[in-house]
N, C-alpha and C. Protein backbone atom coordinates (compact mmCIF):
# COMPACT_ATOMS: atom_id res chain seq x y z
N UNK A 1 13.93 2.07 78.24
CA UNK A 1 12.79 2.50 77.47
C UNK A 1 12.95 3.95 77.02
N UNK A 2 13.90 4.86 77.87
CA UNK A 2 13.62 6.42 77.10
C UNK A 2 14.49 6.21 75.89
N UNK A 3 15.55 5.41 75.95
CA UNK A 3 16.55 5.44 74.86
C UNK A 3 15.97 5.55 73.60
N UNK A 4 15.47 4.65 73.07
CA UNK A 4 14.16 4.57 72.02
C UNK A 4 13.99 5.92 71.86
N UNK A 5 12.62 6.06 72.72
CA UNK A 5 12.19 6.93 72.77
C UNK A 5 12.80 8.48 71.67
N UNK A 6 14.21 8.43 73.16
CA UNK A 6 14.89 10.12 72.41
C UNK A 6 15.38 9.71 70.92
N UNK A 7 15.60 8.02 70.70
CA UNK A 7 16.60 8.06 69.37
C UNK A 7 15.36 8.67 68.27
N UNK A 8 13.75 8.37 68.59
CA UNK A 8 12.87 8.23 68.16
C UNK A 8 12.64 9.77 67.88
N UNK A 9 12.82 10.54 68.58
CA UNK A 9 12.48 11.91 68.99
C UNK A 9 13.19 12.57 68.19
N UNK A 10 14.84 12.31 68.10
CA UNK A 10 15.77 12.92 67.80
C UNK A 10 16.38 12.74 65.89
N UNK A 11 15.37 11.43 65.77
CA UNK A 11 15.42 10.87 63.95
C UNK A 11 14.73 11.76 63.58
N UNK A 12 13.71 12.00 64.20
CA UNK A 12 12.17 12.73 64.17
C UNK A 12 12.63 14.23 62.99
N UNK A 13 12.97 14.72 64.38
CA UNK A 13 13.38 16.14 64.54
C UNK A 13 14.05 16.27 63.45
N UNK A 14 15.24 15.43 63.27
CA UNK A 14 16.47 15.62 62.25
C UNK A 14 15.95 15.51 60.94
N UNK A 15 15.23 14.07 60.85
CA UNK A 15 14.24 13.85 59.64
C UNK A 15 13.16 15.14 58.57
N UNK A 16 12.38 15.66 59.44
CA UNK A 16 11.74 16.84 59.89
C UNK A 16 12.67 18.24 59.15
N UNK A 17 13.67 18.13 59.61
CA UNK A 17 14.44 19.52 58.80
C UNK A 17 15.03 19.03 58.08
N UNK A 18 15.79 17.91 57.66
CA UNK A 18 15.74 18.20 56.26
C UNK A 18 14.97 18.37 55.43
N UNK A 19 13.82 17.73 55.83
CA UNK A 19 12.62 17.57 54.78
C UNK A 19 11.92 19.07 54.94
N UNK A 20 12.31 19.88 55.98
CA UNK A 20 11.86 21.35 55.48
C UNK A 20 13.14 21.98 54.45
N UNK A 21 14.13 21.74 54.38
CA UNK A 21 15.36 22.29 54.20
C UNK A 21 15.34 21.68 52.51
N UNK A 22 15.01 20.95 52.20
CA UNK A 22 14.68 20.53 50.76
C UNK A 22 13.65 21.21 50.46
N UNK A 23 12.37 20.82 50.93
CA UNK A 23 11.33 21.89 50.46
C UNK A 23 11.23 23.44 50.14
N UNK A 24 12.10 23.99 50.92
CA UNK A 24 12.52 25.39 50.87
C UNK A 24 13.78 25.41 49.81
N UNK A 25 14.50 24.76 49.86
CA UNK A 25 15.39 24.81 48.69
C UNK A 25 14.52 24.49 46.97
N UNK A 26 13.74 23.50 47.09
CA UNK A 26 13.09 23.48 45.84
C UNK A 26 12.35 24.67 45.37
N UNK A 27 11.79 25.09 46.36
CA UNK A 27 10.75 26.66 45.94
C UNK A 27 11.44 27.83 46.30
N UNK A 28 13.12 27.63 45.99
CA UNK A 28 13.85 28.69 46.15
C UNK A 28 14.32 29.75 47.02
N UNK A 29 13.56 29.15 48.83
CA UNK A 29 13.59 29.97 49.51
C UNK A 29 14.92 29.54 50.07
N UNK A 30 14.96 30.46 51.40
CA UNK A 30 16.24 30.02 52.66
C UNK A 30 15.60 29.11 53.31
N UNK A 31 16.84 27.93 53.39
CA UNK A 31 16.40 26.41 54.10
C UNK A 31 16.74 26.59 55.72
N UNK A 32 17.45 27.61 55.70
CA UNK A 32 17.73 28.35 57.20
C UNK A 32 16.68 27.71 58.33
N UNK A 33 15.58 27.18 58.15
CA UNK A 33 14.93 27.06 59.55
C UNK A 33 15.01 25.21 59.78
N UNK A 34 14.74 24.72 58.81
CA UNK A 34 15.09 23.25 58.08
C UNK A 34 15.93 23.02 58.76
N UNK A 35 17.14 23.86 58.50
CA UNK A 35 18.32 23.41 58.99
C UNK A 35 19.04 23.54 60.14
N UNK A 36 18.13 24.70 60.77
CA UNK A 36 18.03 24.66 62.69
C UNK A 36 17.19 23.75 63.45
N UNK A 37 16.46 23.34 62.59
CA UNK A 37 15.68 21.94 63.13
C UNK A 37 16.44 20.61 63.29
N UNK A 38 17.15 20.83 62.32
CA UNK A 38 18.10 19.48 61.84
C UNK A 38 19.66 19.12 62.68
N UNK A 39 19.69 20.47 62.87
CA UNK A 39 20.96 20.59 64.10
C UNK A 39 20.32 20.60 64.99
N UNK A 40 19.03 20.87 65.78
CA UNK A 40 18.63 20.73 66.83
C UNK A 40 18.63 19.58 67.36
N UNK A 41 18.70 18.31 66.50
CA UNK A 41 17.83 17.08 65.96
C UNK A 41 19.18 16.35 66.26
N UNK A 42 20.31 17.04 65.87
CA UNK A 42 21.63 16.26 65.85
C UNK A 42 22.19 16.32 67.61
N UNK A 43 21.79 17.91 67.51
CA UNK A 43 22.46 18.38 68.75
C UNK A 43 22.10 17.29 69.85
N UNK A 44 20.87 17.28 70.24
CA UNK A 44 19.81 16.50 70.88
C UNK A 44 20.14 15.03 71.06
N UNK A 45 20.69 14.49 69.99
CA UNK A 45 21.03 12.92 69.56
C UNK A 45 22.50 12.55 70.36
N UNK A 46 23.53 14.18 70.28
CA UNK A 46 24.89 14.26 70.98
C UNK A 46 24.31 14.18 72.51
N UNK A 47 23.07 14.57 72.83
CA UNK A 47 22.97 14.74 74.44
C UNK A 47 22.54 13.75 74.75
N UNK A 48 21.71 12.93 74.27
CA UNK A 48 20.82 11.40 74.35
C UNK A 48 22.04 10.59 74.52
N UNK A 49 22.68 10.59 73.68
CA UNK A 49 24.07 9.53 73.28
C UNK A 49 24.98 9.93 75.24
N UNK A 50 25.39 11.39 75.29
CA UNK A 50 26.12 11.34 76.53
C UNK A 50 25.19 10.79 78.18
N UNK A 51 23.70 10.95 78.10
CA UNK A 51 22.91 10.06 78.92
C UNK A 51 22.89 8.94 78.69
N UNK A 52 22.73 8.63 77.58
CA UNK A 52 22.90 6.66 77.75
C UNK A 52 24.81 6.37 77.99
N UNK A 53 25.56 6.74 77.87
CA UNK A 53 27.03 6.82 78.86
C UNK A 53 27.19 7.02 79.74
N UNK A 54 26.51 7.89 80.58
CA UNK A 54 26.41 7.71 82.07
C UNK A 54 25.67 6.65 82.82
N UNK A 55 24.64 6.41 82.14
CA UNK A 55 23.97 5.14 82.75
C UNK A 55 24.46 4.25 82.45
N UNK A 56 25.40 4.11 81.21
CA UNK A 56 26.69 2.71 80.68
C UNK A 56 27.73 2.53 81.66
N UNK A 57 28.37 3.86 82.01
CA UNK A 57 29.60 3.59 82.77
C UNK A 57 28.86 3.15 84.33
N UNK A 58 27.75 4.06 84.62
CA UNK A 58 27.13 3.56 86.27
C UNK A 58 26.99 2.04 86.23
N UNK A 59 26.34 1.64 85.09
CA UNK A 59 25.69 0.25 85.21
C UNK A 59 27.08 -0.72 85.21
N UNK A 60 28.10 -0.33 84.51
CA UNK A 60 29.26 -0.85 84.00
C UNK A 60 30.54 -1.13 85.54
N UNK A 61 29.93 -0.08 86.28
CA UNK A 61 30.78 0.27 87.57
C UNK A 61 30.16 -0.97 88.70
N UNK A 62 28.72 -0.75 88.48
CA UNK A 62 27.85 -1.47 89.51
C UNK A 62 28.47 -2.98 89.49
N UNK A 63 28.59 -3.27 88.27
CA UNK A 63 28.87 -4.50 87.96
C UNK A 63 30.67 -4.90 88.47
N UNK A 64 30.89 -4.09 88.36
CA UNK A 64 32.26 -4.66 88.39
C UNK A 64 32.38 -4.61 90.32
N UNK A 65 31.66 -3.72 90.85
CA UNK A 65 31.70 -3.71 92.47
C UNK A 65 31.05 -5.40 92.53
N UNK A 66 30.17 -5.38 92.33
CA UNK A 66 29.54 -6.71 92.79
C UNK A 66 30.41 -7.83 92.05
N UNK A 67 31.31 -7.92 90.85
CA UNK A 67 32.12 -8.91 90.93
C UNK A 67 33.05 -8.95 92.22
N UNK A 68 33.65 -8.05 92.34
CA UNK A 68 34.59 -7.42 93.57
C UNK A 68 34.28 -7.95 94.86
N UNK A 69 33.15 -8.12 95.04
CA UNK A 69 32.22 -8.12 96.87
C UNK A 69 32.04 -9.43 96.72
N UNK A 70 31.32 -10.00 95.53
CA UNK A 70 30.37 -11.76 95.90
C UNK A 70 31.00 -12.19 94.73
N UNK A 71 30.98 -11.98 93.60
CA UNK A 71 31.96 -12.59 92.37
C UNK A 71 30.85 -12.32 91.35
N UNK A 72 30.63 -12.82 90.59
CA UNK A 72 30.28 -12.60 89.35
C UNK A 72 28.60 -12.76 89.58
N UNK A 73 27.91 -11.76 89.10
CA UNK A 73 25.85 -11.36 89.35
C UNK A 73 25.49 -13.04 88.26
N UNK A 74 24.48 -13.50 88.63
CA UNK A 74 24.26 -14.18 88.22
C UNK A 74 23.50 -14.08 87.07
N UNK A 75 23.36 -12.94 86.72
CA UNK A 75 22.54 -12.24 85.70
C UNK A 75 23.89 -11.72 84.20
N UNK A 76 25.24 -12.43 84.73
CA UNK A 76 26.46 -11.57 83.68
C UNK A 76 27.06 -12.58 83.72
N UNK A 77 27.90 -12.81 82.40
CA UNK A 77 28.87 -13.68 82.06
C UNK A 77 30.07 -12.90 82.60
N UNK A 78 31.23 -14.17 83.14
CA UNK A 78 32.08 -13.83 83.47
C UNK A 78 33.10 -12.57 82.74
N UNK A 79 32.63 -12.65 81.31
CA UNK A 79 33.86 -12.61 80.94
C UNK A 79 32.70 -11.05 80.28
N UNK A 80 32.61 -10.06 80.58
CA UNK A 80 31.06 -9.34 80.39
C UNK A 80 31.61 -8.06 80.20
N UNK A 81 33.37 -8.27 80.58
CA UNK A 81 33.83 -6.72 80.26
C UNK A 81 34.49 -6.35 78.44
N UNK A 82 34.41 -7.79 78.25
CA UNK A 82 34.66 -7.84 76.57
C UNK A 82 33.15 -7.09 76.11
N UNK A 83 31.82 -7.64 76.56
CA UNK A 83 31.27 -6.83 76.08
C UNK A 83 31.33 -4.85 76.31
N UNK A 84 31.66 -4.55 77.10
CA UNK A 84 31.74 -3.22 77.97
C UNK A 84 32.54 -2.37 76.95
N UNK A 85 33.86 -3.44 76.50
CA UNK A 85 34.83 -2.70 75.86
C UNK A 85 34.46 -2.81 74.49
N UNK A 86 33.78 -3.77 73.89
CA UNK A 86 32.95 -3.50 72.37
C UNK A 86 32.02 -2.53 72.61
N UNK A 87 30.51 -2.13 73.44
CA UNK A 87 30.27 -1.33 73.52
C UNK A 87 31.18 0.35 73.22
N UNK A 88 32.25 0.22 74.48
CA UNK A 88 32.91 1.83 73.72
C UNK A 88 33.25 1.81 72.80
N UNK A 89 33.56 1.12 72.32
CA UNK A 89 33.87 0.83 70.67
C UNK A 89 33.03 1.69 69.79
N UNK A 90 31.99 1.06 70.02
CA UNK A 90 30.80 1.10 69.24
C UNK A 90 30.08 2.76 69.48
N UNK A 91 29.96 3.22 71.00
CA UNK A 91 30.05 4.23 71.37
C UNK A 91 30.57 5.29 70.68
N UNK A 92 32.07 4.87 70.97
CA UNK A 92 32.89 6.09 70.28
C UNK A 92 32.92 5.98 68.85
N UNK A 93 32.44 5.51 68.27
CA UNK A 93 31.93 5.71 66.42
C UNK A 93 30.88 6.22 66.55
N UNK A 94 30.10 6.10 66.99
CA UNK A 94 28.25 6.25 66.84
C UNK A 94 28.68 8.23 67.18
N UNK A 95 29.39 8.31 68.08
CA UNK A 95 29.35 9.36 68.97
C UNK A 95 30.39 10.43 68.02
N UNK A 96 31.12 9.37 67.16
CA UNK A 96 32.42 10.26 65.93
C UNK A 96 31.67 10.93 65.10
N UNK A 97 30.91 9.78 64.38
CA UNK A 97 29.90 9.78 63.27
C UNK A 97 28.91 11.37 63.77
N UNK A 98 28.19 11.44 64.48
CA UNK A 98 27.30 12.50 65.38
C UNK A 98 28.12 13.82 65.50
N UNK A 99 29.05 13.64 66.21
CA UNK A 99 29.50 15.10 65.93
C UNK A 99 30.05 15.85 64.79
N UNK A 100 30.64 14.57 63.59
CA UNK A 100 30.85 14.90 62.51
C UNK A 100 29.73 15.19 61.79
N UNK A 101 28.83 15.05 61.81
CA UNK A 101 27.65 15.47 61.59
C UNK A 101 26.96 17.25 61.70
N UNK A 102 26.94 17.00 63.14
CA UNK A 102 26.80 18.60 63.15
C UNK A 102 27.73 19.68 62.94
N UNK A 103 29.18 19.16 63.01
CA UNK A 103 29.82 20.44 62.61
C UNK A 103 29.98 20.15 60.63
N UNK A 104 30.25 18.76 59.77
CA UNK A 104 29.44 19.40 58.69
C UNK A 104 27.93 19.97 58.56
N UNK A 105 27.17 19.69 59.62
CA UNK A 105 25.98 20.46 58.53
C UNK A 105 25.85 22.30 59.46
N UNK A 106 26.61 22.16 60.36
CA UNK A 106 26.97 23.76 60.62
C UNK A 106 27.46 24.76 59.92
N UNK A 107 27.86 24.47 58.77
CA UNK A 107 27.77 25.43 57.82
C UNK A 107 26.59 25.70 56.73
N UNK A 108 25.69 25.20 57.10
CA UNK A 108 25.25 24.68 55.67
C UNK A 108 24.95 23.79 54.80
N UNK A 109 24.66 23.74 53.63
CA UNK A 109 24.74 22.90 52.67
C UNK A 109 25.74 22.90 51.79
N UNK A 110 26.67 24.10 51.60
CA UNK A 110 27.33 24.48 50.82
C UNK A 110 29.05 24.78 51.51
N UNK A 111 28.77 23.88 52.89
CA UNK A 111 29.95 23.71 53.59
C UNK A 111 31.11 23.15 53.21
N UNK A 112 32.51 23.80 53.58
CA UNK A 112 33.70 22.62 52.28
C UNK A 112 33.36 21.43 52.74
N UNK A 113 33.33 21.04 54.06
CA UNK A 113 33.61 19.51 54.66
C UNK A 113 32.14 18.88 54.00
N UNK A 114 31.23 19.02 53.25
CA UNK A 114 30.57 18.57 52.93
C UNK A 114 30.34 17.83 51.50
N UNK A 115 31.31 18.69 51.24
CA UNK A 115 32.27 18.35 49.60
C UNK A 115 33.41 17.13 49.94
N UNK A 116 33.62 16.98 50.64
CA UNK A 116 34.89 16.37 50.89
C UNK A 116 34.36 14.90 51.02
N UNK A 117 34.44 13.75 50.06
CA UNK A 117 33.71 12.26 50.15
C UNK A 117 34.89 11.52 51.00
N UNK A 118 36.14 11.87 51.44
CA UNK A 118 36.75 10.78 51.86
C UNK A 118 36.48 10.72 53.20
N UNK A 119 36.56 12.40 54.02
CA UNK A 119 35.94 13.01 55.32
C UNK A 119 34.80 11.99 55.49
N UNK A 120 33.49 11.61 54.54
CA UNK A 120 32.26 11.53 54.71
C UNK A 120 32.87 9.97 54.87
N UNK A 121 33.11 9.15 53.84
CA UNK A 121 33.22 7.90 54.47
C UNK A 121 34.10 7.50 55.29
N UNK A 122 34.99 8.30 56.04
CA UNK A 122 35.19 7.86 56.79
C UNK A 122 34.78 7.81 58.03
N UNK A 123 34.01 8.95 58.70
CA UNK A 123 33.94 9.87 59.48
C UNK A 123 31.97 9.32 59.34
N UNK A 124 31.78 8.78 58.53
CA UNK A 124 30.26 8.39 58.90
C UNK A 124 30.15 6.88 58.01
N UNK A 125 30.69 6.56 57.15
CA UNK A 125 30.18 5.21 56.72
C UNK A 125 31.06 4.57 57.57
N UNK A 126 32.29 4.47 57.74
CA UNK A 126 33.02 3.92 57.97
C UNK A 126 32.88 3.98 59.74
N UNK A 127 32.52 4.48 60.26
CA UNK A 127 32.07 4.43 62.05
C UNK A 127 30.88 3.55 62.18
N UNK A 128 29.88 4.20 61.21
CA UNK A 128 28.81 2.70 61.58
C UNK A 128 29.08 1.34 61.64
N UNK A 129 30.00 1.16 60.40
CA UNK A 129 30.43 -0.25 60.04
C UNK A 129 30.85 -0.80 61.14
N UNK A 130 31.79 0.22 61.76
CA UNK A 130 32.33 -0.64 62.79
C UNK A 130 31.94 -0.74 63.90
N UNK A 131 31.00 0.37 64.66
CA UNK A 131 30.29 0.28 65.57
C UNK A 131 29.17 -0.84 65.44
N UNK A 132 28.72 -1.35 64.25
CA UNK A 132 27.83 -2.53 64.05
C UNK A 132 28.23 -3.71 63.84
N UNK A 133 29.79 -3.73 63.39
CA UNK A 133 30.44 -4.86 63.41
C UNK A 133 30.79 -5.62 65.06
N UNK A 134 31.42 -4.46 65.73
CA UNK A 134 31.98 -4.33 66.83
C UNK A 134 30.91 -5.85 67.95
N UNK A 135 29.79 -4.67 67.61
CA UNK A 135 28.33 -5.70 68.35
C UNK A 135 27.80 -6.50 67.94
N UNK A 136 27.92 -7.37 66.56
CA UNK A 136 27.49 -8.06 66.23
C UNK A 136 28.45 -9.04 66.69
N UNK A 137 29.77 -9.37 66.71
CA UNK A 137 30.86 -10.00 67.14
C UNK A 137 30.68 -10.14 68.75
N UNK A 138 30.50 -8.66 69.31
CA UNK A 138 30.52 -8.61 70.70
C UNK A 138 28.82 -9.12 71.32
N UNK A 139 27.55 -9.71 70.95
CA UNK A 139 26.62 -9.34 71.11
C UNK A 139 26.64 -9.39 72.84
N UNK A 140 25.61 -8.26 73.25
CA UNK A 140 24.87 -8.32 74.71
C UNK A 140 24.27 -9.64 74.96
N UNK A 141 23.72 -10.30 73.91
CA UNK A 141 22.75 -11.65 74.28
C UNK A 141 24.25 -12.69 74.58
N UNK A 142 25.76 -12.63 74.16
CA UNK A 142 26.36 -13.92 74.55
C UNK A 142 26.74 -13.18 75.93
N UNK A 143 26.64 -12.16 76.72
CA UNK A 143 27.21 -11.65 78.27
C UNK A 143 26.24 -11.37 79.11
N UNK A 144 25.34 -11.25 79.01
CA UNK A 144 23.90 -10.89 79.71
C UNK A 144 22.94 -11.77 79.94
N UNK A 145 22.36 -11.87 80.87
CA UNK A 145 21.05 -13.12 81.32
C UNK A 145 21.85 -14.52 81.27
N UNK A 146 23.02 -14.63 81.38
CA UNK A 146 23.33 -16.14 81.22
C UNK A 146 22.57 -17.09 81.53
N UNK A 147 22.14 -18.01 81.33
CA UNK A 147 21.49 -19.31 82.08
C UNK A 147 21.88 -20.51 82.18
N UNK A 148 22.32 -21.11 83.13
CA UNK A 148 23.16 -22.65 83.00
C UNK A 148 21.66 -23.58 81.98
N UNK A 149 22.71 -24.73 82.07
CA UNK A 149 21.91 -25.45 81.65
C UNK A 149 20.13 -26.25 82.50
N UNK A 150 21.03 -26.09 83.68
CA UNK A 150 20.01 -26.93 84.74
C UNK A 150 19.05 -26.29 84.64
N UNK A 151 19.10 -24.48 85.31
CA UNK A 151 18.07 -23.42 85.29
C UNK A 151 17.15 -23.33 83.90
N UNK A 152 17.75 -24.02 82.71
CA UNK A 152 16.99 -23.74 81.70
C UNK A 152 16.05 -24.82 81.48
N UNK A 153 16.76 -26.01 82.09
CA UNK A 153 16.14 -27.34 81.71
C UNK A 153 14.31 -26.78 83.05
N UNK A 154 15.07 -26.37 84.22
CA UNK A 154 13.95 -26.56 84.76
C UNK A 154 12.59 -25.59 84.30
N UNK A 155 13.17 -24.20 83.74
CA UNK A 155 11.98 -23.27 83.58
C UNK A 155 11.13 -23.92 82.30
N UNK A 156 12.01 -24.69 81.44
CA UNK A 156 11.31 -25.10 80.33
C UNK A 156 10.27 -26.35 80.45
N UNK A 157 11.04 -27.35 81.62
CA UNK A 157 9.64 -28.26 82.41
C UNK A 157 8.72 -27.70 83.30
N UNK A 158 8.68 -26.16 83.84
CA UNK A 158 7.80 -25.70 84.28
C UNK A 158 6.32 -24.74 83.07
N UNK A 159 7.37 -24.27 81.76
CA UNK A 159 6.34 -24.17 80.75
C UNK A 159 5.77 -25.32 80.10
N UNK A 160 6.31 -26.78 80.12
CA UNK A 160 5.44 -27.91 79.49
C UNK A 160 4.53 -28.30 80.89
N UNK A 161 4.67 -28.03 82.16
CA UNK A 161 3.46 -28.21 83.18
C UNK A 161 2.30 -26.94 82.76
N UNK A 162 2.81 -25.79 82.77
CA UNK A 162 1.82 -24.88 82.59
C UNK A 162 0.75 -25.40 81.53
N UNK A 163 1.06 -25.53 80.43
CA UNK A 163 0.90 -25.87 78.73
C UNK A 163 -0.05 -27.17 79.24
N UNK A 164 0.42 -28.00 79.60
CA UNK A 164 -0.60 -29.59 80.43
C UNK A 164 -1.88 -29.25 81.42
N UNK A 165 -1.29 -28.31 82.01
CA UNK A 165 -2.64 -27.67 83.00
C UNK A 165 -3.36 -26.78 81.83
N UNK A 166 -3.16 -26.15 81.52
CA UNK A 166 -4.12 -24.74 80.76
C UNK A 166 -4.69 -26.27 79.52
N UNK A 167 -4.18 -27.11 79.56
CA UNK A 167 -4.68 -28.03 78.11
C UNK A 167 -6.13 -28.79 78.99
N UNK A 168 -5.72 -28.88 80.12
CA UNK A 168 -6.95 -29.27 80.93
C UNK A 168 -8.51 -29.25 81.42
């Protein structure tokens, strides 16, 4: 739940200075504060991103002890480290994309690397793509919560009893 949250916090923020950093550029002033908001906003997003990695690799560790001790949580597909390794995948773009970010907009607006379109798609269109490709291929929903068939058959004859009683 904080994840949200900071991504929420941290769009915010970033959102927020540019939109001072234009406004001040249209009425001719220095976008200078816009644009300490906006790196604040980025900066912030680099620290959010390295907390949700520590709780990735902990959660990622936990899991692999308890394959180790009893075998596989009944809550993870066997095979759950394909997702782990699409995740860094996905990670390390999201996390490329982000720092390329703040060191172009650390100069400025009028920064060379900001001029530079091949830098930009690669270095930010081209990381999303694949960090969203990565997980759409890899999704969390085919490695996570598995449910056999039996367990599903039974919770689903326990919602058509509920559904028969409450109809009562």
């Amino acid at each position: 739940m904080a994840t949200p949250r900071l991504s929420l916090f941290t769009l915010s923020r970033t959102g927020a200075g540019g939109g001072l950093s234009s406004v001040a550029a249209q009425n001719d002033e220095d976008p200078k504060t816009g644009d300490n908001v906006m790196m604040a906003g980025l900066a912030f997003q680099v620290f959010s991103l390295l907390l949700f990695a520590i709780a990735t690799i902990d959660y990622y560790l936990r899991v692999r002890q308890q394959y180790r001790n009893r075998g596989p949580p009944q809550a993870a597909h066997p095979r759950i480290r394909w997702f782990f390794a699409a995740l860094a995948v996905s990670y390390t773009c999201i996390m490329i994309r982000c720092i390329y970010r703040v060191i172009e907009l650390s100069d400025g607006w009028n920064s060379p690397l900001m001029k530079k379109e091949r830098d930009f798609v690669i270095l930010e269109g081209i990381m999303i793509v694949v960090a969203v490709f990565v997980l759409n291929i890899f999704h969390p929903g085919q490695y996570l919560f598995t449910r056999t068939k039996a367990s599903s058959a039974d919770s689903e004859s326990e919602e058509q009893k509920s559904k028969i009683e409450s109809e009562s």
